[in-house]
Protein backbone atom coordinates (compact mmCIF):
# COMPACT_ATOMS: atom_id res chain seq x y z
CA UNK A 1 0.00 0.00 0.00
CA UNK A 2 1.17 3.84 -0.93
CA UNK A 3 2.30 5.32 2.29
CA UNK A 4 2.45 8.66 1.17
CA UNK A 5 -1.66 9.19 -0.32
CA UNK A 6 -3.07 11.85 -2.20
CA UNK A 7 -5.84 13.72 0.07
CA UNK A 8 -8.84 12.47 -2.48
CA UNK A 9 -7.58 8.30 -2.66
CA UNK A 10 -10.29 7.62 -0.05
CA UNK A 11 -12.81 8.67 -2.04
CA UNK A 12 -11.27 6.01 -5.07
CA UNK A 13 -11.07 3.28 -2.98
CA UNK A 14 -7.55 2.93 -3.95
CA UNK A 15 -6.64 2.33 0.13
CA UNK A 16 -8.44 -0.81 -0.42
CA UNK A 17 -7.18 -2.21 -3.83
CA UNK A 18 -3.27 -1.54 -4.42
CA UNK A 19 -1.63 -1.74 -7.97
CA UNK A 20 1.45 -1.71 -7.28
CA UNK A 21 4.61 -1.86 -4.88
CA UNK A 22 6.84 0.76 -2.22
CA UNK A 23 10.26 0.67 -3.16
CA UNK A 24 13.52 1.81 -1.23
CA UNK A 25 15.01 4.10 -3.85
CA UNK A 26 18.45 5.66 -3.44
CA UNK A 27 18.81 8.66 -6.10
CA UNK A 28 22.44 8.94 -7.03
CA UNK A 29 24.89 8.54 -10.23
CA UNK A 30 26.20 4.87 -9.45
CA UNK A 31 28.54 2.84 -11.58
CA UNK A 32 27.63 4.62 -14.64
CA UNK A 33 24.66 1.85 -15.91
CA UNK A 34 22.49 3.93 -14.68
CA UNK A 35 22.79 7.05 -17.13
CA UNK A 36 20.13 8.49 -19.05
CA UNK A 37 16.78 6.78 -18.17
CA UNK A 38 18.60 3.74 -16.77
CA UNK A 39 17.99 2.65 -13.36
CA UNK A 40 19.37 0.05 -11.70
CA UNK A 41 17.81 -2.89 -9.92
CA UNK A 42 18.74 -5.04 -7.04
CA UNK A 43 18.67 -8.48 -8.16
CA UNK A 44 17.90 -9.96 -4.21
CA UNK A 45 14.79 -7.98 -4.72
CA UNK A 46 13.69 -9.20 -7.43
CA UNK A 47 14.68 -12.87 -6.15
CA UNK A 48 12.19 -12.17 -3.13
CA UNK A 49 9.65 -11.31 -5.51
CA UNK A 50 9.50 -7.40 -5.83
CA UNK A 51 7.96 -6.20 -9.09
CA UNK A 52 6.71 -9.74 -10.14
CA UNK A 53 3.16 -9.64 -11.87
CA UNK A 54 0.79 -11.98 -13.92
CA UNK A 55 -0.18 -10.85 -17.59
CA UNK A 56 -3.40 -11.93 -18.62
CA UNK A 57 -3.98 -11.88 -22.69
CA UNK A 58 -6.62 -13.03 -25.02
CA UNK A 59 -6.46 -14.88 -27.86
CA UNK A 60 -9.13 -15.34 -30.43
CA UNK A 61 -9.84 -17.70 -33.08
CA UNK A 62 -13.11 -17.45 -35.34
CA UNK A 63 -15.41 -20.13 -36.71
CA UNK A 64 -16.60 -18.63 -39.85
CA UNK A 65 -19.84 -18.75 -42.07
CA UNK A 66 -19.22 -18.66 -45.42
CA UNK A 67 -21.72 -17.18 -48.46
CA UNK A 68 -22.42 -21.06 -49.89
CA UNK A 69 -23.33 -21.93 -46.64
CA UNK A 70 -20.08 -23.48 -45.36
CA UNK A 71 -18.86 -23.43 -42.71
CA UNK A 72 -15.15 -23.97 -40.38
CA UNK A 73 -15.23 -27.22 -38.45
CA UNK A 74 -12.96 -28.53 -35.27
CA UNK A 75 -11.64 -31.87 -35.28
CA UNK A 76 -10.89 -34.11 -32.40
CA UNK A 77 -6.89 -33.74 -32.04
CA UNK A 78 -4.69 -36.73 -33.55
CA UNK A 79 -3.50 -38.68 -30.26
CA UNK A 80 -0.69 -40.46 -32.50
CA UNK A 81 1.21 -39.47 -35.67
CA UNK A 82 3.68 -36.80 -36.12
CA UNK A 83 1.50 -33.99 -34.84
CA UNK A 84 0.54 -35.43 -31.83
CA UNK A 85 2.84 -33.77 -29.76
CA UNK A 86 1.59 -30.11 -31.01
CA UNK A 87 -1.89 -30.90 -30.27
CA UNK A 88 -1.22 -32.63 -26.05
CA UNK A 89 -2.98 -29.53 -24.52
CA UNK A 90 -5.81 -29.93 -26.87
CA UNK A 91 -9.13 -31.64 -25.60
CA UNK A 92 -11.08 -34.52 -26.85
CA UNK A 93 -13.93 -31.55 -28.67
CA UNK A 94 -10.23 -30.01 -30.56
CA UNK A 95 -9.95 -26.71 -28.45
CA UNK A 96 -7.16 -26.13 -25.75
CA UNK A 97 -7.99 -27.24 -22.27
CA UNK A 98 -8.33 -24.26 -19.49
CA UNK A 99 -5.01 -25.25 -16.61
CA UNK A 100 -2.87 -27.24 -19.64
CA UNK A 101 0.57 -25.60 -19.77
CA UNK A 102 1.00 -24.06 -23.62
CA UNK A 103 4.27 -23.82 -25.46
CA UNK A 104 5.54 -21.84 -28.77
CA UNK A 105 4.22 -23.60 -31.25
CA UNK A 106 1.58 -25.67 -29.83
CA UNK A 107 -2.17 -26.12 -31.48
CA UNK A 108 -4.74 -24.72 -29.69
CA UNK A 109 -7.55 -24.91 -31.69
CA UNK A 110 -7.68 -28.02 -34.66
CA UNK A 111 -9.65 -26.07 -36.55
CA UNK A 112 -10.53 -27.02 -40.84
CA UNK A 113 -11.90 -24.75 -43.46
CA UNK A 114 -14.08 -25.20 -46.96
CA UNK A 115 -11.94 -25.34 -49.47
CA UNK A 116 -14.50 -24.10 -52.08
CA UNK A 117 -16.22 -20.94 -50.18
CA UNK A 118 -18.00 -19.83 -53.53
CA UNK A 119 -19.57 -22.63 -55.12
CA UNK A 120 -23.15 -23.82 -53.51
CA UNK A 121 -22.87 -27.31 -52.58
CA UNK A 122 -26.15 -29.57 -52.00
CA UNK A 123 -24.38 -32.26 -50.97
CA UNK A 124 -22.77 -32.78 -47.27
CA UNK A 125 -18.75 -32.13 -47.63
CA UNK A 126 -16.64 -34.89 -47.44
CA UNK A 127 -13.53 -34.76 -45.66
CA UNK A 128 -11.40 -33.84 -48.95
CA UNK A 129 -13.14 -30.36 -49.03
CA UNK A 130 -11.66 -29.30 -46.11
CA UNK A 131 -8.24 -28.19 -45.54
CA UNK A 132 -6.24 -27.92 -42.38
CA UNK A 133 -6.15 -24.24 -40.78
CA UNK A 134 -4.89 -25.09 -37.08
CA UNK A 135 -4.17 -21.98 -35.03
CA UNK A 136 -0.71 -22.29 -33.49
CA UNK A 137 -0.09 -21.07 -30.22
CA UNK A 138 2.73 -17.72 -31.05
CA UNK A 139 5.18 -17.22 -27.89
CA UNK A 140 8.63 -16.90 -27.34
CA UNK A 141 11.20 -19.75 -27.02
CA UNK A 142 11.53 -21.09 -23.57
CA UNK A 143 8.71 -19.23 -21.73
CA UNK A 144 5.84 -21.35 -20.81
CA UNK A 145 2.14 -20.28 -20.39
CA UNK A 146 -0.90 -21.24 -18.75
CA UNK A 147 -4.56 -21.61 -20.46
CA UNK A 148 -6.30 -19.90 -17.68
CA UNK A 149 -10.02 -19.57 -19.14
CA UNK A 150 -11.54 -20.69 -22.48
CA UNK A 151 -14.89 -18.99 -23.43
CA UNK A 152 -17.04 -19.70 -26.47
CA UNK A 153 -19.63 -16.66 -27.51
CA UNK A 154 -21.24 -16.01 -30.58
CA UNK A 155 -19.96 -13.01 -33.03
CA UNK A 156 -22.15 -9.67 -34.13
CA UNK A 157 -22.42 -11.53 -38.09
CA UNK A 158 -23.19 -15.27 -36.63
CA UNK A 159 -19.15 -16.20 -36.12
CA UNK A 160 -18.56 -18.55 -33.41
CA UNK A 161 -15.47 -16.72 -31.41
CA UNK A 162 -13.31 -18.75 -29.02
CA UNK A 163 -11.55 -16.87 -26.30
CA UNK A 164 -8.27 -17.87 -24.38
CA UNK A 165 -6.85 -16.06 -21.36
CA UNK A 166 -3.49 -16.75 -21.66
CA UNK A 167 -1.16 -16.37 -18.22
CA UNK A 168 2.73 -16.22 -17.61
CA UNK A 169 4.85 -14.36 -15.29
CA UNK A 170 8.22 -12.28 -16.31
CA UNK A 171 11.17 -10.80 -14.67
CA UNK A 172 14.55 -8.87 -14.95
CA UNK A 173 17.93 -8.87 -13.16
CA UNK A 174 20.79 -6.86 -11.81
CA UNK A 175 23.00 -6.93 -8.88
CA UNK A 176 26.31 -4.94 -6.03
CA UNK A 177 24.69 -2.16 -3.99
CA UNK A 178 25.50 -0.21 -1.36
CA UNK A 179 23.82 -0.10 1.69
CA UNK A 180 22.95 2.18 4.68
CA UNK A 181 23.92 3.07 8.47
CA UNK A 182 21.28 0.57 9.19
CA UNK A 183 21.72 -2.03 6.85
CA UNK A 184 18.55 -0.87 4.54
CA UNK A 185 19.91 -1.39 0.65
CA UNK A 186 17.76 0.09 -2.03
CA UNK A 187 15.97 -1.43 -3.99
CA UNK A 188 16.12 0.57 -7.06
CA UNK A 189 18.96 3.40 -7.79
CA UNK A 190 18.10 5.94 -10.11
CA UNK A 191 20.08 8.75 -11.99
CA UNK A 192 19.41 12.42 -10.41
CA UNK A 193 19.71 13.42 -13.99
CA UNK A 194 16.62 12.29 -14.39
CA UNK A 195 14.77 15.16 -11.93
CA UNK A 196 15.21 18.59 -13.38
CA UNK A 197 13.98 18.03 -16.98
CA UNK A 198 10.81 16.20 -15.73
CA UNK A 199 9.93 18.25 -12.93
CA UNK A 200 9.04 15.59 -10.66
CA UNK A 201 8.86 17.53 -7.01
CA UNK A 202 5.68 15.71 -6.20
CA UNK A 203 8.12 12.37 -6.47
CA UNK A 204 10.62 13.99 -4.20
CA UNK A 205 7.78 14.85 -1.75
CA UNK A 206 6.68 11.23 -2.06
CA UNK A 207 10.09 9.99 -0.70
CA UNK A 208 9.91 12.85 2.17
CA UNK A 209 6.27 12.14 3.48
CA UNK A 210 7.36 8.02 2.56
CA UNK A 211 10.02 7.63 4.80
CA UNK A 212 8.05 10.04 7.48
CA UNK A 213 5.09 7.99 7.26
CA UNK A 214 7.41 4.54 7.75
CA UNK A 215 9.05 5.92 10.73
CA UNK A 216 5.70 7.32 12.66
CA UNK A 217 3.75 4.14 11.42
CA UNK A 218 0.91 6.64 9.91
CA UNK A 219 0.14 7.67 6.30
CA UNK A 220 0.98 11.22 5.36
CA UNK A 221 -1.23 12.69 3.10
CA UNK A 222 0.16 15.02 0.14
CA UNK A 223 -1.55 17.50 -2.18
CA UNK A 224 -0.09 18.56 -5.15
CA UNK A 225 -1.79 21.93 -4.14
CA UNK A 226 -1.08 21.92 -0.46
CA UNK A 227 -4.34 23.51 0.46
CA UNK A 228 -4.12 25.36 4.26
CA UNK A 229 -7.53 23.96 5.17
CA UNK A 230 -7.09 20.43 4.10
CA UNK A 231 -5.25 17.68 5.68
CA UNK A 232 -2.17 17.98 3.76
CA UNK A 233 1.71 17.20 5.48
CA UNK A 234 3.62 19.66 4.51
CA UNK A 235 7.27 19.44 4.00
CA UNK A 236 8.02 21.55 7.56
CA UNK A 237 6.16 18.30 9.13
CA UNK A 238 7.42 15.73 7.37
CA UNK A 239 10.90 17.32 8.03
CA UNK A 240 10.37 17.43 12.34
CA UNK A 241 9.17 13.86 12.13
CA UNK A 242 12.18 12.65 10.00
CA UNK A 243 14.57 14.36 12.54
CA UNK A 244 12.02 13.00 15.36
CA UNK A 245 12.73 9.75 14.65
CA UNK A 246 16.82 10.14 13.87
CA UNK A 247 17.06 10.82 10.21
CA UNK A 248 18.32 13.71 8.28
CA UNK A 249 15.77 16.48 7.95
CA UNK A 250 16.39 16.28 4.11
CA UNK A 251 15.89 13.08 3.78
CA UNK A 252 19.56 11.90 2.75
CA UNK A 253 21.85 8.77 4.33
CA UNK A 254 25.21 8.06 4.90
CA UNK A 255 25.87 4.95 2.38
CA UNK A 256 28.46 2.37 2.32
CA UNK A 257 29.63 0.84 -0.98
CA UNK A 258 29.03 -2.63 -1.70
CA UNK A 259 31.89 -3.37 -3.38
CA UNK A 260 34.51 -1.99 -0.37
CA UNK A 261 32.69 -1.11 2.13
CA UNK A 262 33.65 2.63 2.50
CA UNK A 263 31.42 4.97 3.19
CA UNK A 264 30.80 7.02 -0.47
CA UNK A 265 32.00 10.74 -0.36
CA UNK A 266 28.56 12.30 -0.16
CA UNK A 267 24.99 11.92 1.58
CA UNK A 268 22.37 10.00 -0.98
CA UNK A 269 18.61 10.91 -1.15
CA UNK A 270 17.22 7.83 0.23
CA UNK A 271 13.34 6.34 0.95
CA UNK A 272 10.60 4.59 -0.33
CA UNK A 273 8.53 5.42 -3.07
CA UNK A 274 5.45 3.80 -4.45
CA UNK A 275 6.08 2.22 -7.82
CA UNK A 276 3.10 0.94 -10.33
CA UNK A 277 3.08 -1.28 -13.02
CA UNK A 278 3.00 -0.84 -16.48
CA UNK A 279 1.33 -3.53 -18.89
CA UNK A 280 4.53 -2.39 -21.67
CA UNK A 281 6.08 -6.00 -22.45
CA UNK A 282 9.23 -6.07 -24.09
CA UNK A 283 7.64 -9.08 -25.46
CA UNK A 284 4.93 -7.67 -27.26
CA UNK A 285 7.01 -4.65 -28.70
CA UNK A 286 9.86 -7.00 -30.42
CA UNK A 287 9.25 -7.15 -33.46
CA UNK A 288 11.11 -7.49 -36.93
CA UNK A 289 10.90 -8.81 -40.23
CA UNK A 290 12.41 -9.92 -43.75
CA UNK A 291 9.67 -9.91 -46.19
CA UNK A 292 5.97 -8.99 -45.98
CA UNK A 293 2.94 -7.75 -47.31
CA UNK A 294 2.82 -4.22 -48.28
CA UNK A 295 0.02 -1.55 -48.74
CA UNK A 296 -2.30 -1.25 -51.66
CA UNK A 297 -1.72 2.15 -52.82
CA UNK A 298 1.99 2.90 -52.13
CA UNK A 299 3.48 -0.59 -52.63
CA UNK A 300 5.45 -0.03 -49.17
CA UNK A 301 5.85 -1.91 -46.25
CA UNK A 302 2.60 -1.93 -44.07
CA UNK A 303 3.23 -0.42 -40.73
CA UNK A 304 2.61 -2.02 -37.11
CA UNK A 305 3.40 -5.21 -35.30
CA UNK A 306 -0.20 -6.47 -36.15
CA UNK A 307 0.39 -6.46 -39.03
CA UNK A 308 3.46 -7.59 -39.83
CA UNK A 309 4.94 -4.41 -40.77
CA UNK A 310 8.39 -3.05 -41.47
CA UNK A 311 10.98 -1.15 -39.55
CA UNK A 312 10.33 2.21 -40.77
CA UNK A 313 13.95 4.28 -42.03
CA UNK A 314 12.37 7.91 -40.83
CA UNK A 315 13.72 11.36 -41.70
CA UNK A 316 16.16 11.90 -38.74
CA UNK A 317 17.56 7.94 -39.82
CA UNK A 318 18.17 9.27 -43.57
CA UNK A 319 19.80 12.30 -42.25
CA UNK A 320 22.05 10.38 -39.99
CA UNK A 321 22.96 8.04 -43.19
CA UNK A 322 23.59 11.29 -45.28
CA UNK A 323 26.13 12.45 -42.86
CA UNK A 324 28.07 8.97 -42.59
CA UNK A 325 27.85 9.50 -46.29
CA UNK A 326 26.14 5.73 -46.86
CA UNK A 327 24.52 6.71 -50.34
CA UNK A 328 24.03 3.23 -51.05
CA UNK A 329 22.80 1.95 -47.96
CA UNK A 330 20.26 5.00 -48.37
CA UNK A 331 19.04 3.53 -51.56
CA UNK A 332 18.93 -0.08 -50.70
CA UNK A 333 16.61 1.21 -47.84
CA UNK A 334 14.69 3.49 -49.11
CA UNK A 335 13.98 2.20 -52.45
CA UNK A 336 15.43 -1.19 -53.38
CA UNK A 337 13.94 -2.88 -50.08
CA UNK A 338 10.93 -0.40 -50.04
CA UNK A 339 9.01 0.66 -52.95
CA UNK A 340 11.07 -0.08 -56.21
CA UNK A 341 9.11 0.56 -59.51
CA UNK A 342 10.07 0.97 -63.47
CA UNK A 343 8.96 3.42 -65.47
CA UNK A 344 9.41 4.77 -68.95
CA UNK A 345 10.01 8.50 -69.23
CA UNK A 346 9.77 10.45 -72.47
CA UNK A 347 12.89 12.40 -73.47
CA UNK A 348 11.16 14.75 -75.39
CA UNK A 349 8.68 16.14 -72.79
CA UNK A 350 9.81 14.46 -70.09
CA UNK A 351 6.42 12.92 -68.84
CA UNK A 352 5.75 9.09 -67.70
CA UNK A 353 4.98 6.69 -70.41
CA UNK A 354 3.71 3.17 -70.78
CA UNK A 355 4.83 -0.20 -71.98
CA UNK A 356 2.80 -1.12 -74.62
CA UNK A 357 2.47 -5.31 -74.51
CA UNK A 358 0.70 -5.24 -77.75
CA UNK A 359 3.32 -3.26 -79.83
CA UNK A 360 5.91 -4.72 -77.79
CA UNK A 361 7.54 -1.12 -77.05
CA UNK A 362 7.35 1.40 -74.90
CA UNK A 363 4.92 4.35 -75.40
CA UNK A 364 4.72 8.31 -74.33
CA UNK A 365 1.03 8.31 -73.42
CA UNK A 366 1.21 12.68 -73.65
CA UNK A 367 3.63 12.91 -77.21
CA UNK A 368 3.10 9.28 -78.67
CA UNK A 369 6.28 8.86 -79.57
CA UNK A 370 7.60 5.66 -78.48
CA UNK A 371 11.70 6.76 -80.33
CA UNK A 372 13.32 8.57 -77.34
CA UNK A 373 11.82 6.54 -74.37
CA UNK A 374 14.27 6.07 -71.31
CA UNK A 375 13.82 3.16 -68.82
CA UNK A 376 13.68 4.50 -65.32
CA UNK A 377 14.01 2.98 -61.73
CA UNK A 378 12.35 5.13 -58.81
CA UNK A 379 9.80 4.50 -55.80
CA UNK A 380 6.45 3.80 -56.60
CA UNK A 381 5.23 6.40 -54.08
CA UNK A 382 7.55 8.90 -56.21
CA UNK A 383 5.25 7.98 -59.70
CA UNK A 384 2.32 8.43 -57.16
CA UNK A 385 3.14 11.36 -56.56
CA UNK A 386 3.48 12.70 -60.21
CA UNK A 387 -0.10 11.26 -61.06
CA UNK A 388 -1.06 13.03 -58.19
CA UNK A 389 0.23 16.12 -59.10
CA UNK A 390 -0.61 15.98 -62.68
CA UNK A 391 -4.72 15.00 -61.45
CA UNK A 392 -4.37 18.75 -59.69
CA UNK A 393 -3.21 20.43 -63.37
CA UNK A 394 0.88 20.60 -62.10
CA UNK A 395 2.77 18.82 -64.68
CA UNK A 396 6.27 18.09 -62.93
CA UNK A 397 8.72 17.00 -66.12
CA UNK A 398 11.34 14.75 -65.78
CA UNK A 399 14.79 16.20 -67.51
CA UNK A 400 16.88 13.05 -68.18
CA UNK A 401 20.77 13.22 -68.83
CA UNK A 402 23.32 9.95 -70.04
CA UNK A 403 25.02 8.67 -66.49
């Protein structure tokens, strides 16, 4: 539970239902992995458990209804035969069974579709018109998951929709700290740097009113407005209780290293500050790709995890190529493994052509003249761009010259 409370988390109920953790956090510049945003973590904190949380995620697979009528079917799961072992945590009606223990790769739903989705058929299908479509279970290598629920409800358009609640737990490591007069060691350290350009007082205050609140055994209540008739500790009070109960009146600590056990040359700002948890996975941002599919109108790379997008080369990563003076990595990534496209360009008034199949030559669709047509390699989203220019009345001309 938050020690230090804001005046109003009464009225929230958040006293009653925590989301998150108090840690001991020691701001100071120490060993230099904790620059920037960095912080360092003890790793015998995170051994006893601190920070630890279960992730709950749904998965969903869709029965479909076709137009002829057809319609997706689940099989009972083959107990023998080379797929057998993909389909253990499947039960006897083909879908995964809620407590089984789901790997990478696994089947959780043995699931077959029409092959013909078009034709009417008056017949019942057979077994040859349907093909396999088994939904494989996508998680990385080595962590194991548990199928916590399985729900079965019925889609807006008629769609049966199956529902897993996937669960697994995650956590990181780090280790060496130093520790206090009384033998407290932090649990996190974090950089000082990271204070004045966010403008965090109100975390500051936290650590004050914290570390007050631990001492006295109360919560200390703190306003980011500090209102005189409220119930509000202010910093004076937080400051005679800290000195009350034998600490520094600015809340720093005499700190021993953990690597020699000297005491370090300067006082550290030292207490405990509520931390919360955010859902951000590093699991579900990774993400990276070869090949893909690309969008419609551009003929680029689609964008997003979801959808199996690529890694987008921005403005401020071209300009950073430009100055290493990488011209050809520039064009490899933003054309060759982008958008490449051919076109044919007139010479004599410099506008986009065609490739006539027909004639079996290339054509100027403004001149006709299909003599002095140059072959021409450049993004798609570039010709785009010329159409779209030209379907406004702005004819941009391309002048050509021998390389």
């Amino acid at each position: 539970h938050c020690v230090y409370v804001a005046s109003d988390g009464g009225r929230v109920g958040y006293d009653k239902l925590g989301a998150g953790q108090n840690a001991t956090v020691s701001v100071m510049s120490n060993t230099g992995y904790d620059i920037e945003d960095a912080i360092v973590m003890n790793k015998a904190s995170l051994d006893r458990g601190f920070e630890r949380c279960i992730v709950k995620k749904t998965i969903v697979a869709t029965c479909q209804k076709y137009g002829n009528d057809t319609v997706d079917r689940i099989l009972r799961p083959q107990r023998t035969g080379p797929d057998a072992e993909k389909m253990q945590i499947l039960d006897d009606d083909g879908i995964a069974a809620p407590g089984e223990i789901i790997r990478p790769n696994d089947v959780y739903i043995n699931k077959q579709i029409p092959v013909d989705t078009r034709n009417k058929i008056t017949t019942q299908p057979s077994d040859t018109q349907y093909r396999p479509a088994r939904e494989y279970f996508k998680g990385l290598e080595g962590e194991t998951q548990g199928v916590e629920r399985v729900a079965l409800c019925s889609h807006k358009n008629g769609n049966l929709c199956i529902k897993y609640n996937i669960r697994h737990t995650r956590r990181p490591e780090q280790e060496d700290f130093p520790f206090s007069e009384r033998g407290i060691c932090p649990d996190l350290i974090m950089n000082p740097h990271g204070f004045p350009s966010r403008m965090t007082v109100g975390k500051m205050m936290e650590l004050l009113g914290s570390k007050a609140g631990v001492s006295s055994g109360r919560f200390h209540y703190g306003s980011a407005f500090g209102e005189e008739s409220g119930h509000a500790d202010t910093v004076e009070n937080i400051r005679k209780t800290l000195v009350k109960h034998g600490y520094s009146y600015c809340g720093k600590e005499l700190l021993y290293s953990g690597l020699s056990g000297e005491p370090l040359q300067t006082y550290v700002f030292m207490g405990p500050i509520y931390y919360q948890k955010l859902k951000h996975m590093v699991m579900d941002k990774m993400h990276a790709r070869g090949s893909g599919p690309r969008v419609m109108m551009t003929r680029q790379p689609t964008e997003g995890k979801s959808k199996n997008g690529g890694l987008r080369v921005g403005e401020i990563e071209r300009d950073c190529l430009i100055a290493y003076g990488t011209s050809m990595l520039i064009y490899e990534r933003l054309m060759l493994s982008s958008d490449p496209f051919e076109v044919q360009v007139s010479k004599a008034c410099g506008l986009l052509g065609y490739y006539d199949y027909k004639l079996k030559k290339a054509v100027c669709s403004t001149c006709k003249n299909g003599d002095s047509i140059a072959n021409l390699k450049l993004p798609y989203a570039c010709k785009l761009l010329f159409q779209e220019l030209q379907s406004m009345n702005v004819v941009p001309r391309l002048v050509l010259r021998e390389m």
